[in-house]
C-alpha atoms as a PDB file:
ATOM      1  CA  UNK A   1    -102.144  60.600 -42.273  1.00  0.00           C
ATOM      2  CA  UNK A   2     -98.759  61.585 -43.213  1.00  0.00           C
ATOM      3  CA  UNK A   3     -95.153  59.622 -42.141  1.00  0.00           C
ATOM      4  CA  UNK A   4     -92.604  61.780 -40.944  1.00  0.00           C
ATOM      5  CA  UNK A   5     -89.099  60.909 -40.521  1.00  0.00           C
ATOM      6  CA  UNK A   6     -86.640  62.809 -38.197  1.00  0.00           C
ATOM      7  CA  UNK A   7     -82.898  61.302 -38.779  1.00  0.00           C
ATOM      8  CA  UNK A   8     -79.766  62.443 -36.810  1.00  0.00           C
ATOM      9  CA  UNK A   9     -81.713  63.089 -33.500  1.00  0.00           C
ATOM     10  CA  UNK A  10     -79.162  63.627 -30.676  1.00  0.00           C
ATOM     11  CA  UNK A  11     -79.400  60.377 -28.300  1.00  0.00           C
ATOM     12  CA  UNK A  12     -79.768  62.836 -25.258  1.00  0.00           C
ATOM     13  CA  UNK A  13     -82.943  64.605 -26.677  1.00  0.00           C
ATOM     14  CA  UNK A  14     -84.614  61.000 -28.038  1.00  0.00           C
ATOM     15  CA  UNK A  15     -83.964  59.870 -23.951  1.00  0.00           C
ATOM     16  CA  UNK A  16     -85.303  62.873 -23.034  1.00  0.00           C
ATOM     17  CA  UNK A  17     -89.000  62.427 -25.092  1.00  0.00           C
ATOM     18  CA  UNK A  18     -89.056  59.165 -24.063  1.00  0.00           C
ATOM     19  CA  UNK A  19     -88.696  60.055 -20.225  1.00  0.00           C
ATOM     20  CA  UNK A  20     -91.208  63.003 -21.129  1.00  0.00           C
ATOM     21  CA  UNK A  21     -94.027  60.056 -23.054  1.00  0.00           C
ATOM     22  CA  UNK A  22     -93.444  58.230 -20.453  1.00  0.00           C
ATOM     23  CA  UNK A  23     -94.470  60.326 -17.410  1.00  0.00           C
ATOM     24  CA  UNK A  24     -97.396  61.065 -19.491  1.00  0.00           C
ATOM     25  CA  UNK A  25     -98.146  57.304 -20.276  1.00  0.00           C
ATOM     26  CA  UNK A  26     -97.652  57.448 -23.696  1.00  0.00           C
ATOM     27  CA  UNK A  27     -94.993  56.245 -26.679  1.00  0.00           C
ATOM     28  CA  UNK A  28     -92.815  58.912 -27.509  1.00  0.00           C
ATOM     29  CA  UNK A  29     -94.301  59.340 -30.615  1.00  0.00           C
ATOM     30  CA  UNK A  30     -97.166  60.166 -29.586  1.00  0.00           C
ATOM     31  CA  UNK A  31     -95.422  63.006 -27.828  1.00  0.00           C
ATOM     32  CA  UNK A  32     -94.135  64.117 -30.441  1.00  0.00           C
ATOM     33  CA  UNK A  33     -97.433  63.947 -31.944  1.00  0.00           C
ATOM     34  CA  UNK A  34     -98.643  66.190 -29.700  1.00  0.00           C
ATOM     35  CA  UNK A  35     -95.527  68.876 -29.643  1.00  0.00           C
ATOM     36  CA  UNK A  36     -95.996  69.802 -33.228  1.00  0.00           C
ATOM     37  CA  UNK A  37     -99.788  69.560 -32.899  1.00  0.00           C
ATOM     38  CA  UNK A  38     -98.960  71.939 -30.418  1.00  0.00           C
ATOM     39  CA  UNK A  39     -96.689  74.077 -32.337  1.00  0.00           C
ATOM     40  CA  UNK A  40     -98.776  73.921 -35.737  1.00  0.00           C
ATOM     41  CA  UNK A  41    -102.150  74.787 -34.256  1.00  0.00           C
ATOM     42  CA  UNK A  42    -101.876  78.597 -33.424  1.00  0.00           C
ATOM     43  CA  UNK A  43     -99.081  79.918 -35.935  1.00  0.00           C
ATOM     44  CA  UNK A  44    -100.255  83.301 -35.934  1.00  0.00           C
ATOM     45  CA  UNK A  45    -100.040  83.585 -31.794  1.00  0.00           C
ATOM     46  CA  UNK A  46     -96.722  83.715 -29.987  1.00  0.00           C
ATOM     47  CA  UNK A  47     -96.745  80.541 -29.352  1.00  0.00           C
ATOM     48  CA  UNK A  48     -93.270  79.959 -31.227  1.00  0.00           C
ATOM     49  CA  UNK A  49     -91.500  76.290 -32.095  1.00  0.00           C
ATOM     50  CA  UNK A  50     -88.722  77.429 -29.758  1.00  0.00           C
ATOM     51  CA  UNK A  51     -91.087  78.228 -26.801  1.00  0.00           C
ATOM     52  CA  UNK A  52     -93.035  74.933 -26.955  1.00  0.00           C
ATOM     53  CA  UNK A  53     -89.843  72.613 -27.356  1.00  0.00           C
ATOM     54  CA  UNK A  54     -88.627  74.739 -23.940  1.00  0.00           C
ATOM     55  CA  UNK A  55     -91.722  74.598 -22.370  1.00  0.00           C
ATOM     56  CA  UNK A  56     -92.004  70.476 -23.562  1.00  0.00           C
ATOM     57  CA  UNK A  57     -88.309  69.867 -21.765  1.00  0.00           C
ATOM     58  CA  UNK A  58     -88.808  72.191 -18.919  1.00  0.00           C
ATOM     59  CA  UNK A  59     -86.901  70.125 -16.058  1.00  0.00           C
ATOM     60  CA  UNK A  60     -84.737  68.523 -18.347  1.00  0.00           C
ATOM     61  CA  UNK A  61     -80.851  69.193 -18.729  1.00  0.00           C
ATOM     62  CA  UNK A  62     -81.415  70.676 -21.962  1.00  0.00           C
ATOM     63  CA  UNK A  63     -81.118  74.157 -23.312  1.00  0.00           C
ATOM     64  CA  UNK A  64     -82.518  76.419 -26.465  1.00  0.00           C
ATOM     65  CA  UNK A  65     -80.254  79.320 -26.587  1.00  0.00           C
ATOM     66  CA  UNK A  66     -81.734  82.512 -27.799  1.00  0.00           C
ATOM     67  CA  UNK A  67     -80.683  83.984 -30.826  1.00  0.00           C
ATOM     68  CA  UNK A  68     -80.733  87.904 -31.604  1.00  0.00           C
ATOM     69  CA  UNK A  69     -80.830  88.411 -35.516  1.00  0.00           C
ATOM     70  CA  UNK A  70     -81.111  92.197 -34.673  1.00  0.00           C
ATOM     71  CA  UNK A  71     -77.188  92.415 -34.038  1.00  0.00           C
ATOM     72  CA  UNK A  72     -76.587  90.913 -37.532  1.00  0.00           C
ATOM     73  CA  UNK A  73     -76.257  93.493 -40.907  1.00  0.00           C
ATOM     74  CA  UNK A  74     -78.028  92.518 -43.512  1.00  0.00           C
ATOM     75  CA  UNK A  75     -76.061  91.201 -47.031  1.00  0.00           C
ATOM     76  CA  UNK A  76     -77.013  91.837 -50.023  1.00  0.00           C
ATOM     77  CA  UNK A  77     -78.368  88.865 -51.949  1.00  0.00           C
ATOM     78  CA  UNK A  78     -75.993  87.690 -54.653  1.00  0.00           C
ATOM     79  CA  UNK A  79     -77.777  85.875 -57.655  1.00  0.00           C
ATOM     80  CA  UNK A  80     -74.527  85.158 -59.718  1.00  0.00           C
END
């Protein structure tokens, strides 16, 4: 298997997965584990990175905004 290291996590979020892994009996890696199992799994469906980290802290003090790229213009792409 394959080590993955996350640096810079806010403190609030790592308290967060831990209170999550631990309501579910487990270490918070393993819930972690199991988000981007989640996420990974279907990435074809709608099931989105965004929607499964809201739907993991649902009930926590902590919010994903949404972000509408439709009100941006496009640039052009400058190679120089």
């Amino acid at each position: 298997m394959a080590m993955l290291t996350v640096r810079n996590v806010d403190p609030h979020v790592k308290l967060e997965l831990q209170r999550r892994a631990a309501a579910k009996g487990r270490s918070m890696e393993a819930e972690i584990r199991d988000i981007l199992e989640r996420v990974t799994s279907e990435p074809e469906s709608e099931l989105h990175l965004a929607h499964v980290l809201s739907q993991a802290f649902d009930g926590f003090d902590l919010v994903l905004p949404d972000y509408d790229r439709s009100q941006e213009q496009p640039r052009p792409v400058d190679f120089g």
